[in-house]
N, C-alpha and C. Protein backbone atom coordinates (compact mmCIF):
# COMPACT_ATOMS: atom_id res chain seq x y z
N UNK A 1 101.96 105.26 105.99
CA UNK A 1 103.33 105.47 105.59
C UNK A 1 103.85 104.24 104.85
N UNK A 2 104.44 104.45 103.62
CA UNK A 2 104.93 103.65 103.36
C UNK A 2 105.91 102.54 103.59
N UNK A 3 105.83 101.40 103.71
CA UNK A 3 107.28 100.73 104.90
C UNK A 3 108.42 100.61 103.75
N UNK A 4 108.37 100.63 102.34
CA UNK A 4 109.75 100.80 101.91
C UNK A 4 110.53 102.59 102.07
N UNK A 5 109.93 103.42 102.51
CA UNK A 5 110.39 104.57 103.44
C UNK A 5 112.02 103.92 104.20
N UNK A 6 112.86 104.84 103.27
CA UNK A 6 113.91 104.61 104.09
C UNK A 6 114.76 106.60 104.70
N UNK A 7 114.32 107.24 103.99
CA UNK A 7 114.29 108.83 104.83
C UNK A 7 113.68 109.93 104.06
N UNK A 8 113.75 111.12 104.47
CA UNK A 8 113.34 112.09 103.85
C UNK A 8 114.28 113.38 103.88
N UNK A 9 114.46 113.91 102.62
CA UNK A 9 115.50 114.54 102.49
C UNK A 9 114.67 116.36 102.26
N UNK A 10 115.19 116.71 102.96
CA UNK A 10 114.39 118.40 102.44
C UNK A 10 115.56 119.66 102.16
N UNK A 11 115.28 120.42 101.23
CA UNK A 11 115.71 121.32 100.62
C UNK A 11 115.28 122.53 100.17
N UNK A 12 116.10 123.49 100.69
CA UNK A 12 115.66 124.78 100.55
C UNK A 12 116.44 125.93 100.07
N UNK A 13 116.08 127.15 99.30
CA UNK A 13 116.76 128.18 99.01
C UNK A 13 116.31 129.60 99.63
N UNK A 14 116.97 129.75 99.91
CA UNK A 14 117.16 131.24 100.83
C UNK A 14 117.64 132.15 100.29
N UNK A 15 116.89 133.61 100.52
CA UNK A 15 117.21 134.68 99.71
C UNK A 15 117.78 135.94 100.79
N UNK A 16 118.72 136.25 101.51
CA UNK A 16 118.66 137.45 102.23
C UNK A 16 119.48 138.75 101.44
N UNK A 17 118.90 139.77 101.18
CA UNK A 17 119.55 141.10 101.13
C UNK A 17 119.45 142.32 102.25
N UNK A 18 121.02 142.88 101.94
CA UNK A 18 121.12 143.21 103.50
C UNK A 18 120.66 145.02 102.90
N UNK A 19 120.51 144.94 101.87
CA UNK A 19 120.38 146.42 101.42
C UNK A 19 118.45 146.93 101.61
N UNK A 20 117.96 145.80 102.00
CA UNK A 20 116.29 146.56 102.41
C UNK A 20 115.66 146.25 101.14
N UNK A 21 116.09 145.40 99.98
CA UNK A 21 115.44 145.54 98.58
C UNK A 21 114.54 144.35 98.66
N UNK A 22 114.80 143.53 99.67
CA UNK A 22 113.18 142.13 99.44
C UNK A 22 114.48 141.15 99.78
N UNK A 23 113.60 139.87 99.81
CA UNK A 23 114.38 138.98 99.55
C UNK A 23 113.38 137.53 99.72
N UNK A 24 113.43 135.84 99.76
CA UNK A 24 112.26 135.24 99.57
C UNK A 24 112.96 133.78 100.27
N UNK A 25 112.19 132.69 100.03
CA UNK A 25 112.84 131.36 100.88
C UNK A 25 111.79 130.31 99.67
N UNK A 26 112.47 129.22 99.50
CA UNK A 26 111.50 128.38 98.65
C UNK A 26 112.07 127.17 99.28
N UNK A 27 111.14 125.94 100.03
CA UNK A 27 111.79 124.22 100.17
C UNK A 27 110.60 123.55 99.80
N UNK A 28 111.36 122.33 100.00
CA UNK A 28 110.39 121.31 100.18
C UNK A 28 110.92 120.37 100.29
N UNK A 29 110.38 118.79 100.51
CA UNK A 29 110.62 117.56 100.91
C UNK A 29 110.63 116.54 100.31
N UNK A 30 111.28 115.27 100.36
CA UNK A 30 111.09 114.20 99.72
C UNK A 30 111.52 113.04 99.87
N UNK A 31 110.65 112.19 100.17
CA UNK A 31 110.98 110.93 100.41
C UNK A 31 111.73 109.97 99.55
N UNK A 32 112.46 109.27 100.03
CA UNK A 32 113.37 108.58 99.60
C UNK A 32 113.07 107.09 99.72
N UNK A 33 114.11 105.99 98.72
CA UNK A 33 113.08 104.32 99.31
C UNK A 33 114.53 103.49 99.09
N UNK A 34 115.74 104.40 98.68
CA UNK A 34 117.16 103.23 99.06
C UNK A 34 117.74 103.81 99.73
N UNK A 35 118.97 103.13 99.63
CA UNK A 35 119.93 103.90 100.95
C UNK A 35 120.86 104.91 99.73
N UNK A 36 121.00 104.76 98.76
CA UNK A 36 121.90 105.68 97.81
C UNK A 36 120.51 106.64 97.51
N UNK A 37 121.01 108.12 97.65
CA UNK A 37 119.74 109.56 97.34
C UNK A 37 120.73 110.16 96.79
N UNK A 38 120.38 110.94 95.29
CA UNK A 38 121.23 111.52 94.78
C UNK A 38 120.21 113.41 94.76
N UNK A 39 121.21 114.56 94.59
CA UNK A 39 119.86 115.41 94.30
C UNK A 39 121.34 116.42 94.10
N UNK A 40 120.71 116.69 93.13
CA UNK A 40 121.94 118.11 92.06
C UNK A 40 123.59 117.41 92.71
N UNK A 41 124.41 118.12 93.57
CA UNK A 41 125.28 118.40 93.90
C UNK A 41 125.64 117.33 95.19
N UNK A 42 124.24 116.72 95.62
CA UNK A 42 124.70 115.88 96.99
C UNK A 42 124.14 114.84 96.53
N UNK A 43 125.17 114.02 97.38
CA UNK A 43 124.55 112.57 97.35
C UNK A 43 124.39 111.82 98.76
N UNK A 44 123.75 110.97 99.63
CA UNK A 44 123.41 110.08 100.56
C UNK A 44 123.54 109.09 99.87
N UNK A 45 125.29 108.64 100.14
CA UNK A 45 125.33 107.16 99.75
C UNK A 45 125.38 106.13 100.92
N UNK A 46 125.04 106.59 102.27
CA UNK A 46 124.93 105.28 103.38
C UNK A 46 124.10 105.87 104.43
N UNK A 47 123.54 105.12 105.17
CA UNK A 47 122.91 105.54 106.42
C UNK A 47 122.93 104.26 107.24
N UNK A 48 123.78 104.58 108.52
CA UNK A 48 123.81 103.52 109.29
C UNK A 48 122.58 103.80 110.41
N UNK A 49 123.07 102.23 111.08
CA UNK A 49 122.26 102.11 112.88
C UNK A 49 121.96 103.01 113.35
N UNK A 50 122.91 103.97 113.88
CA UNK A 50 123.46 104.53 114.89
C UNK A 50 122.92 106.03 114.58
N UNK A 51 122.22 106.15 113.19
CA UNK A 51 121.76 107.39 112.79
C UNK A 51 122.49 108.65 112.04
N UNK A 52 123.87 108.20 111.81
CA UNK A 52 125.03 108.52 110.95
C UNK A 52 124.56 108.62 109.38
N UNK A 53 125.38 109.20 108.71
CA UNK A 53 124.90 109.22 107.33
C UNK A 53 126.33 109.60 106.67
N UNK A 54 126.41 108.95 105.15
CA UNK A 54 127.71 109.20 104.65
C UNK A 54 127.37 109.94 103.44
N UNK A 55 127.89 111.17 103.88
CA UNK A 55 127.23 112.44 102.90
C UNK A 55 128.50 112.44 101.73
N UNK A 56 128.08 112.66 100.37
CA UNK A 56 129.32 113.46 99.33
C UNK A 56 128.48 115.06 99.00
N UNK A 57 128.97 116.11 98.85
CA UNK A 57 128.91 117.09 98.23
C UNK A 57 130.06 117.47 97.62
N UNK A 58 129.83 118.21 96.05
CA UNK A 58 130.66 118.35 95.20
C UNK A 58 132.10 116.93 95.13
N UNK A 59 132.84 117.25 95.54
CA UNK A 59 134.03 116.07 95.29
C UNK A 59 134.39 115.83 96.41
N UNK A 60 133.46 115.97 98.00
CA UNK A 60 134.21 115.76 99.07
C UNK A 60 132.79 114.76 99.87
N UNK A 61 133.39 113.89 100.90
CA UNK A 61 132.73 112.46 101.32
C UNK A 61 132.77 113.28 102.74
N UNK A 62 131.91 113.33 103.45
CA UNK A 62 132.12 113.06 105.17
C UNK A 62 130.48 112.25 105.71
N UNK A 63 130.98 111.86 107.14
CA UNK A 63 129.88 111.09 107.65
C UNK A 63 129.44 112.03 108.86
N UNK A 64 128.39 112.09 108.30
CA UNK A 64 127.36 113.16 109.49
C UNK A 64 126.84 112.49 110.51
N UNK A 65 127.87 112.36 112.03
CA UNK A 65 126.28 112.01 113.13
C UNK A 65 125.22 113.02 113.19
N UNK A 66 123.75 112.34 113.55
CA UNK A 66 123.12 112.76 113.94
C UNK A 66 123.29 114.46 115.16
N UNK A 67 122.40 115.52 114.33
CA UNK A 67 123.04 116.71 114.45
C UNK A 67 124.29 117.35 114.31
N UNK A 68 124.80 116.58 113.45
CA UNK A 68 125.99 117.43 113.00
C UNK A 68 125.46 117.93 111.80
N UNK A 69 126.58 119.71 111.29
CA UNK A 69 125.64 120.63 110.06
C UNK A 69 127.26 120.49 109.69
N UNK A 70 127.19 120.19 108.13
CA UNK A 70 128.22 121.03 107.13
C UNK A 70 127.46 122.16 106.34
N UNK A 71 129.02 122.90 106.52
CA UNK A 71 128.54 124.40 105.90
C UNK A 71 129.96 124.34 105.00
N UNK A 72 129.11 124.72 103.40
CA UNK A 72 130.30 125.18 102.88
C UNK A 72 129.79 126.15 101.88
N UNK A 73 130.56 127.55 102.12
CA UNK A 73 130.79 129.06 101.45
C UNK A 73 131.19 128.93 100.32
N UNK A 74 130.48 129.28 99.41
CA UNK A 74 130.89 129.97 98.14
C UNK A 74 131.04 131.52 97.83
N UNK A 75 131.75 132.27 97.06
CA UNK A 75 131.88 133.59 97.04
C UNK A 75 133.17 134.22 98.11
N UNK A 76 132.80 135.84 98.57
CA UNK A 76 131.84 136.72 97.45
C UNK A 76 132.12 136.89 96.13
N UNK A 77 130.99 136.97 95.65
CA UNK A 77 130.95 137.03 94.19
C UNK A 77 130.11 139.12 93.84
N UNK A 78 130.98 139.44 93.22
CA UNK A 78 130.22 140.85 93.31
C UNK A 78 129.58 140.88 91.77
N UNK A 79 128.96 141.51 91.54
CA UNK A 79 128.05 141.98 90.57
C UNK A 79 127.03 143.33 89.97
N UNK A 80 127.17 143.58 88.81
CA UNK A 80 125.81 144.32 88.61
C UNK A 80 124.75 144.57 88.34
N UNK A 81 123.53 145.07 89.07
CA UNK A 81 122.29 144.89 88.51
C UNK A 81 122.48 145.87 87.47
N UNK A 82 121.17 145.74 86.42
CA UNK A 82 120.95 146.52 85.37
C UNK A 82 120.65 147.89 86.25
N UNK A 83 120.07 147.87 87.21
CA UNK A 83 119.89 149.43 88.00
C UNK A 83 121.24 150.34 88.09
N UNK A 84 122.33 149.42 88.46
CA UNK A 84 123.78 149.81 88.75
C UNK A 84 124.22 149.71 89.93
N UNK A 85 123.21 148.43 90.48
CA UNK A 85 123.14 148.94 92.57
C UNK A 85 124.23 147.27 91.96
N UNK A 86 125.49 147.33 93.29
CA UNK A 86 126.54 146.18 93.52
C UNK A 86 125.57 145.35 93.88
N UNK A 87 125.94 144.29 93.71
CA UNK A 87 125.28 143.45 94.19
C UNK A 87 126.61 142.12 95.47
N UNK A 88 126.68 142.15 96.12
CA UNK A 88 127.50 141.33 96.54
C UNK A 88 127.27 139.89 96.98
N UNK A 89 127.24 138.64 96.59
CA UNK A 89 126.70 137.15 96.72
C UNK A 89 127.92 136.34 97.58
N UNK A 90 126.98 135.96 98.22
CA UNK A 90 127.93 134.59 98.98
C UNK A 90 126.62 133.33 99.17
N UNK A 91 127.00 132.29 98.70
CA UNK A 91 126.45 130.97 98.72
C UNK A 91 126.89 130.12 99.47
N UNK A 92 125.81 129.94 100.75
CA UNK A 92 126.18 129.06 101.41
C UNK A 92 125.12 127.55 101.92
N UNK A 93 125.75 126.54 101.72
CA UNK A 93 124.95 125.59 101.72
C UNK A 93 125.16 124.18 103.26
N UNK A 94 124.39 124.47 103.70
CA UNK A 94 124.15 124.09 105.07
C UNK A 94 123.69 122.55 105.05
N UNK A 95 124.38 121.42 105.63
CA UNK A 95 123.66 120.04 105.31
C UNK A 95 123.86 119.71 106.86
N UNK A 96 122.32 119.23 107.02
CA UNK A 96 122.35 118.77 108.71
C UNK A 96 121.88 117.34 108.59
N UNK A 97 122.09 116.82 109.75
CA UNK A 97 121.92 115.46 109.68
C UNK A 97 120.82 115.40 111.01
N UNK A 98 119.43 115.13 110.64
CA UNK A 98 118.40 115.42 111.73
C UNK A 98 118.47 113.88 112.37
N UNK A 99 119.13 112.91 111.98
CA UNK A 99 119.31 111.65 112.24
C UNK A 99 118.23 110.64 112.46
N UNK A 100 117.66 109.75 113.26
CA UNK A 100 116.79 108.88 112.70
C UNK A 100 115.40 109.03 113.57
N UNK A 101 114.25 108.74 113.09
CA UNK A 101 112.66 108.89 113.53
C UNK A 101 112.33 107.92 113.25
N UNK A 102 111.12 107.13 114.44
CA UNK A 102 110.24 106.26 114.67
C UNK A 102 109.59 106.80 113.49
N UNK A 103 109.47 105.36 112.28
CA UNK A 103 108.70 105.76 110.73
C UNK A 103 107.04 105.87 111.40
N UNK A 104 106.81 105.26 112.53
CA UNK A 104 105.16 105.22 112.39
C UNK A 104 104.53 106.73 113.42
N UNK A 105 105.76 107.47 113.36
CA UNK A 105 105.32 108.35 114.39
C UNK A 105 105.50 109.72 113.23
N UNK A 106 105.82 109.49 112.14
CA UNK A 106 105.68 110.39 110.49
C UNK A 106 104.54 110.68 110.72
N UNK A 107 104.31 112.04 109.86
CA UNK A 107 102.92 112.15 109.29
C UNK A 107 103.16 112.55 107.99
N UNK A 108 102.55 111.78 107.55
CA UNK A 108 102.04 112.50 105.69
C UNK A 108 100.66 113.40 105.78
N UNK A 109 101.39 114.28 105.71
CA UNK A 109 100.68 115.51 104.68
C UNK A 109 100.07 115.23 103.38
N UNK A 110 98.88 115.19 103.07
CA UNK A 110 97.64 114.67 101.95
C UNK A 110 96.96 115.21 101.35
N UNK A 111 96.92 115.49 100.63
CA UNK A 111 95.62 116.24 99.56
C UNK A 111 94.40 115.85 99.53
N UNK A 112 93.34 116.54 100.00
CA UNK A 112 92.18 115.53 99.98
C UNK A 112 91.87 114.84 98.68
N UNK A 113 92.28 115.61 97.74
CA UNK A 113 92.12 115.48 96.16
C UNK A 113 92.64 113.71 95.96
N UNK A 114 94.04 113.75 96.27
CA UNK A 114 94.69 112.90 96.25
C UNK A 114 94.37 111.43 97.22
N UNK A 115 94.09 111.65 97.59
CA UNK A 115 93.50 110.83 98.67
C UNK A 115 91.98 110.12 98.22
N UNK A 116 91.27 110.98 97.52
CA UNK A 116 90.03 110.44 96.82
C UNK A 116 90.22 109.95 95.64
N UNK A 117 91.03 110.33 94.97
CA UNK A 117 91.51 110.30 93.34
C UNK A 117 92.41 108.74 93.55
N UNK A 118 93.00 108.54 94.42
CA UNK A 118 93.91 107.74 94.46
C UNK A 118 93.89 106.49 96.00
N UNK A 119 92.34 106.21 96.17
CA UNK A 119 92.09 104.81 97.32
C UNK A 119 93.14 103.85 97.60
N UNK A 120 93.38 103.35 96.52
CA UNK A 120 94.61 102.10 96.34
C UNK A 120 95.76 102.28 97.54
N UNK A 121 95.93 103.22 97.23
CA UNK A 121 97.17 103.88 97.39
C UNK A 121 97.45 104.44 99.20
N UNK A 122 96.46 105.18 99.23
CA UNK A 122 95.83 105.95 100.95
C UNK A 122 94.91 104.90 101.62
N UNK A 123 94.56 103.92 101.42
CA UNK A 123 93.40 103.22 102.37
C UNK A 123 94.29 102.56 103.50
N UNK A 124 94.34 102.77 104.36
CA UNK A 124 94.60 102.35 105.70
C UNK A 124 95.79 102.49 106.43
N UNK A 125 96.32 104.19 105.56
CA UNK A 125 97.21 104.99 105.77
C UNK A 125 96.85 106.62 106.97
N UNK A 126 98.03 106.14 107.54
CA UNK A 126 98.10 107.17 108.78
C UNK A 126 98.49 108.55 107.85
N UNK A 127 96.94 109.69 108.11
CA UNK A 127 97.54 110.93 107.03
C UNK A 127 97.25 112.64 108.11
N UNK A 128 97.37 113.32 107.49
CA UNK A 128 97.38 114.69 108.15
C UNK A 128 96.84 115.12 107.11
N UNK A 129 95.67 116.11 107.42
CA UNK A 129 94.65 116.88 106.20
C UNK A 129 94.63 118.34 106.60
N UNK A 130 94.54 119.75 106.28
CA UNK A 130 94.71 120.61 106.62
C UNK A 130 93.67 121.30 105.54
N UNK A 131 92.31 121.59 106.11
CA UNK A 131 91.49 122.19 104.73
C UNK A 131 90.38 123.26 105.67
N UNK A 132 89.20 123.63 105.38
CA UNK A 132 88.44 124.26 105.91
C UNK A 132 87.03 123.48 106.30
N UNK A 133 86.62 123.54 107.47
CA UNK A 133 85.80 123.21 108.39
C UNK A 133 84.49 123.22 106.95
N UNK A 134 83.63 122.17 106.78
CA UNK A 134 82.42 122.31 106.74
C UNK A 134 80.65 121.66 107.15
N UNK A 135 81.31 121.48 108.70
CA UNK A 135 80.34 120.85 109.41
C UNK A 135 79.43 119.40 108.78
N UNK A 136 78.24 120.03 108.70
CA UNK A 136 77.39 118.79 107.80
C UNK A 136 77.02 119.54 106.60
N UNK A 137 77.61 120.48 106.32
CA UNK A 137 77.33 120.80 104.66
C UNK A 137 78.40 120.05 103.76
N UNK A 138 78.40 119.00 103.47
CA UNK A 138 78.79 118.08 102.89
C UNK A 138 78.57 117.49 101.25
N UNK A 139 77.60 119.08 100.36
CA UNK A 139 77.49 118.63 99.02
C UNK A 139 78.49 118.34 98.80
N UNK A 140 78.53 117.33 97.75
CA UNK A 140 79.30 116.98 96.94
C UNK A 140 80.47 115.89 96.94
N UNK A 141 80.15 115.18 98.31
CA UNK A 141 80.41 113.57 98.33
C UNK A 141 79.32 113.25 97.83
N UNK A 142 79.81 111.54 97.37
CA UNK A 142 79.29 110.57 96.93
C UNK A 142 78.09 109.89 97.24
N UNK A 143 78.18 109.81 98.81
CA UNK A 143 77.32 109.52 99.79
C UNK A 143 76.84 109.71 101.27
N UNK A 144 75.79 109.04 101.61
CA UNK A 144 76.13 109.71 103.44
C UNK A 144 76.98 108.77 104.01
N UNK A 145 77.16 109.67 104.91
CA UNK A 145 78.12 109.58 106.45
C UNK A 145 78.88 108.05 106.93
N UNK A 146 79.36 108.31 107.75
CA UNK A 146 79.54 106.59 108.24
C UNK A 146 78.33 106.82 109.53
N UNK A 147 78.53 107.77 110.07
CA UNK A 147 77.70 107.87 111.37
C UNK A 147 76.83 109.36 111.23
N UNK A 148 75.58 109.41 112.10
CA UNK A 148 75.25 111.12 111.90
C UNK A 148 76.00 112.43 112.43
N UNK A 149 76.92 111.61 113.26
CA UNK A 149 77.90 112.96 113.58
C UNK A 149 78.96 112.96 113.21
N UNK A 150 78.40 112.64 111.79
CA UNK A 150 80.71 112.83 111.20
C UNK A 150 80.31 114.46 110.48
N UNK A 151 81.78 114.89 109.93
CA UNK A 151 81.57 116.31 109.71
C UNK A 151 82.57 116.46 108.18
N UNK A 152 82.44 117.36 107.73
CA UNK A 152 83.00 117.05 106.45
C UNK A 152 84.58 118.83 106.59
N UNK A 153 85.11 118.26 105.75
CA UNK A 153 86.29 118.82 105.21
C UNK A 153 86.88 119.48 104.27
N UNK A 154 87.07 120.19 103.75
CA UNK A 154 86.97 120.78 101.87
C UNK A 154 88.61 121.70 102.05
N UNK A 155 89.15 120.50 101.43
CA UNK A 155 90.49 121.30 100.58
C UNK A 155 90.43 122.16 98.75
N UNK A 156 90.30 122.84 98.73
CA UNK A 156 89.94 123.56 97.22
C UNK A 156 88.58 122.95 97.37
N UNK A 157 88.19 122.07 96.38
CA UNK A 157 86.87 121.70 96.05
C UNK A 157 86.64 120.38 96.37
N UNK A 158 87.36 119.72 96.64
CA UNK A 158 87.51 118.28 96.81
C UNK A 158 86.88 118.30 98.50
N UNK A 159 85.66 117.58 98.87
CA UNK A 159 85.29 117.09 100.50
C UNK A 159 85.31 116.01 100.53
N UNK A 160 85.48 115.65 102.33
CA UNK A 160 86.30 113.91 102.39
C UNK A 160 85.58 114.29 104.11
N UNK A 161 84.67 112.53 104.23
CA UNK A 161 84.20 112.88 105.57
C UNK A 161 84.88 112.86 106.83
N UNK A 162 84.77 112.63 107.93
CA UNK A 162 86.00 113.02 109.27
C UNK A 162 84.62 112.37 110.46
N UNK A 163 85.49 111.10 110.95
CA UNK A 163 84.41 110.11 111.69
C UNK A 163 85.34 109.90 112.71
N UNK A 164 84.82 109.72 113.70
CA UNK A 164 85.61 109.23 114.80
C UNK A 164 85.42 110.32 116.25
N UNK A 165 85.88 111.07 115.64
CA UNK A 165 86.87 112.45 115.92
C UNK A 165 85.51 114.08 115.99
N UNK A 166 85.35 114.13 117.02
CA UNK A 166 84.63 115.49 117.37
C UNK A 166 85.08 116.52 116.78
N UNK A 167 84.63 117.83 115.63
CA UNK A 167 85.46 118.57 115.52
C UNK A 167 85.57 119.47 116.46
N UNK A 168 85.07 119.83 117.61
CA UNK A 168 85.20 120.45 118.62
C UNK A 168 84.74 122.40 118.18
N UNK A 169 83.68 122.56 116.74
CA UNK A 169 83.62 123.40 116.16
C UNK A 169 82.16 123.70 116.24
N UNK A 170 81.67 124.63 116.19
CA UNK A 170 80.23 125.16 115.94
C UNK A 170 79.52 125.38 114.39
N UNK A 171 78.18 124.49 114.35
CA UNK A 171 77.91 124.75 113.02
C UNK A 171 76.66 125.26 113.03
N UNK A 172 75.91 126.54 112.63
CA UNK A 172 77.14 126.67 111.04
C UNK A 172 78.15 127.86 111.20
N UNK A 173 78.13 128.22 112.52
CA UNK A 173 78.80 129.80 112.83
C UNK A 173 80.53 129.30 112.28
N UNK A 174 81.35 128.20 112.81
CA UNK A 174 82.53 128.07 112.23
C UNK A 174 82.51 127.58 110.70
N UNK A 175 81.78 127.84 109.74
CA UNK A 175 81.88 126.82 108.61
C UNK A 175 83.03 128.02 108.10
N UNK A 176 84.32 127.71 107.46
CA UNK A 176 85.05 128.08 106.71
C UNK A 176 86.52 128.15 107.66
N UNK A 177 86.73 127.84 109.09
CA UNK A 177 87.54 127.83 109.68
C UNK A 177 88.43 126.88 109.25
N UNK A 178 89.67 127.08 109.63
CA UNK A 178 90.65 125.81 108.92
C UNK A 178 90.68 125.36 110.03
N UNK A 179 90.91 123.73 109.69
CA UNK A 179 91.11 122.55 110.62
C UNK A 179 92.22 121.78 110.15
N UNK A 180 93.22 120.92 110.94
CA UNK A 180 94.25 120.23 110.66
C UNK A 180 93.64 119.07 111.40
N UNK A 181 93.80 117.69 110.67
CA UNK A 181 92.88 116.66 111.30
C UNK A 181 94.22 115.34 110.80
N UNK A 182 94.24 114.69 111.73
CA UNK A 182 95.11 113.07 111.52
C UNK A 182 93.76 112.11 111.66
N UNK A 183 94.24 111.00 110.58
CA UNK A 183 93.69 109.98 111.28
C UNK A 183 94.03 108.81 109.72
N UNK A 184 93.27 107.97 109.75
CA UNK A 184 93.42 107.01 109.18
C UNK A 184 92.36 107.20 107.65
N UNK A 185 92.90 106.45 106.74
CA UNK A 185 92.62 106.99 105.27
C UNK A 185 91.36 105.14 105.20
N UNK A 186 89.66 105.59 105.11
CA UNK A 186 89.42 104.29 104.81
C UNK A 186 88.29 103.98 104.07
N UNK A 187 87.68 103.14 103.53
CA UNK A 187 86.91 103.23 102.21
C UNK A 187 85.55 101.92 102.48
N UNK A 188 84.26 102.69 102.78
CA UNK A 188 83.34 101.75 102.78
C UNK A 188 82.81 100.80 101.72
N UNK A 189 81.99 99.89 101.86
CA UNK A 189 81.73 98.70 100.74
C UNK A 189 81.14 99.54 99.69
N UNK A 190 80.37 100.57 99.88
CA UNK A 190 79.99 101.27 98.59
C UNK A 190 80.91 101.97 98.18
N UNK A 191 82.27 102.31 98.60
CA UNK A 191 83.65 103.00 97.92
C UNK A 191 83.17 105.16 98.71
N UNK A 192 82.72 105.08 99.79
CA UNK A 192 82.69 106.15 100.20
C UNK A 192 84.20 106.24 100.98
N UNK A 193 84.96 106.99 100.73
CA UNK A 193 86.23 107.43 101.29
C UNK A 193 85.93 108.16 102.71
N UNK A 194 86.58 108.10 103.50
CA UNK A 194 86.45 109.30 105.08
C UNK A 194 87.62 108.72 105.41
N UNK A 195 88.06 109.71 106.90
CA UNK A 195 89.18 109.98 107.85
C UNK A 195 88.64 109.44 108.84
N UNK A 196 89.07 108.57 109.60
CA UNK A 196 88.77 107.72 111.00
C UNK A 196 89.79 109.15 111.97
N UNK A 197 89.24 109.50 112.33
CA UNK A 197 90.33 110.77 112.87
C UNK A 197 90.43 110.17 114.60
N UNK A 198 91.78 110.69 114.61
CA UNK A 198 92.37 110.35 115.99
C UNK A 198 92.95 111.95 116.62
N UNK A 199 92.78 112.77 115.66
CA UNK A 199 93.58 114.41 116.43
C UNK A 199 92.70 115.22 115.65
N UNK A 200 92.50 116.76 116.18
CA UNK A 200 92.19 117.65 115.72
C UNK A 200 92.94 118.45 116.61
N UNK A 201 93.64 119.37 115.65
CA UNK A 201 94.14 120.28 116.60
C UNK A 201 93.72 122.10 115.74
N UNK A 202 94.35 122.55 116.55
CA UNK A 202 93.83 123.91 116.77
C UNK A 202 94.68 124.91 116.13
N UNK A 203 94.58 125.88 115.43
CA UNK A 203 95.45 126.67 114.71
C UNK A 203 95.69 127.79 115.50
């Protein structure tokens, strides 16, 4: 984790229709490294001690303790589809204040891709990998193992070895099972990349 990490801000859009026609959800996350976070319509211009935060949306300031949610309604707004079905909209935007977390108790979520592509960066970083089991079929690293019972990993096409850490899996009957694995990001004198793993857990 990075130590200039000062929070992480996540955002999402939500789709509900009450008429049975579909509807969908899209977020995601992002780390932040001052105390001023700006993003469309909101801004995080303070974050104290105490786990407080001094939120602006649109033209209005309030300070969020920890678990407190602003909600503010837009609409209804009615409308027509080209079908001719009403459409009726209300926008509402929900800001919670999840307040403050032990930074070394984070996990980053990693790409194995990214993680090989980019050493500098991941070596002796606490990460979370989420790819499919592939025992000791391991084409297509660089080199062998750190030890004979490490086991390998494959996100898309990219494999990254997994030492430490038992996968607690059968080979070759589990090869293609997904595994979620923590551990530490680290790089031998010949530049072979692997996971010093400290968790495997179970889906």
């Amino acid at each position: 984790m990075n130590d200039t990490l000062v929070g992480i801000y996540g955002s999402g859009t939500s789709l509900n229709v009450t008429n049975g026609t579909g509807g969908g959800a899209a977020s995601g996350l992002t780390g932040f490294y001052s105390h001023h976070f700006n993003d469309s319509e909101l801004t995080i211009m303070a974050i104290y001690a105490d786990g407080s935060a001094k939120v602006m949306f649109g033209a209005e300031t309030r300070v969020l303790n920890p678990g407190d949610e602003w909600l503010e309604t837009r609409g209804p707004v009615k409308r027509y589809e080209e079908t001719g079905a009403l459409i009726n909209e209300s926008f509402v935007t929900a800001i919670r204040n999840f307040g403050l977390w032990d930074k070394s108790k984070i996990e980053q979520h990693a790409v194995i891709g990214d993680i090989v592509s980019d050493t500098e960066f991941y070596e002796g970083q606490k990460v979370l990998i989420d790819g499919e089991y592939r025992g000791w079929n391991c084409s297509g690293v660089s080199g062998p193992g750190i030890t004979r019972s490490d086991w390998c990993v494959r996100d898309g096409t990219i494999i990254i070895y997994v030492t430490g850490k038992s996968s607690g899996l059968d080979y070759p009957d589990d090869i293609g099972e997904r595994v979620i694995v923590t551990g530490f990001v680290r790089v031998t004198e010949s530049d072979i990349v692997y996971i010093r793993g400290n968790e495997r857990r179970d889906i």
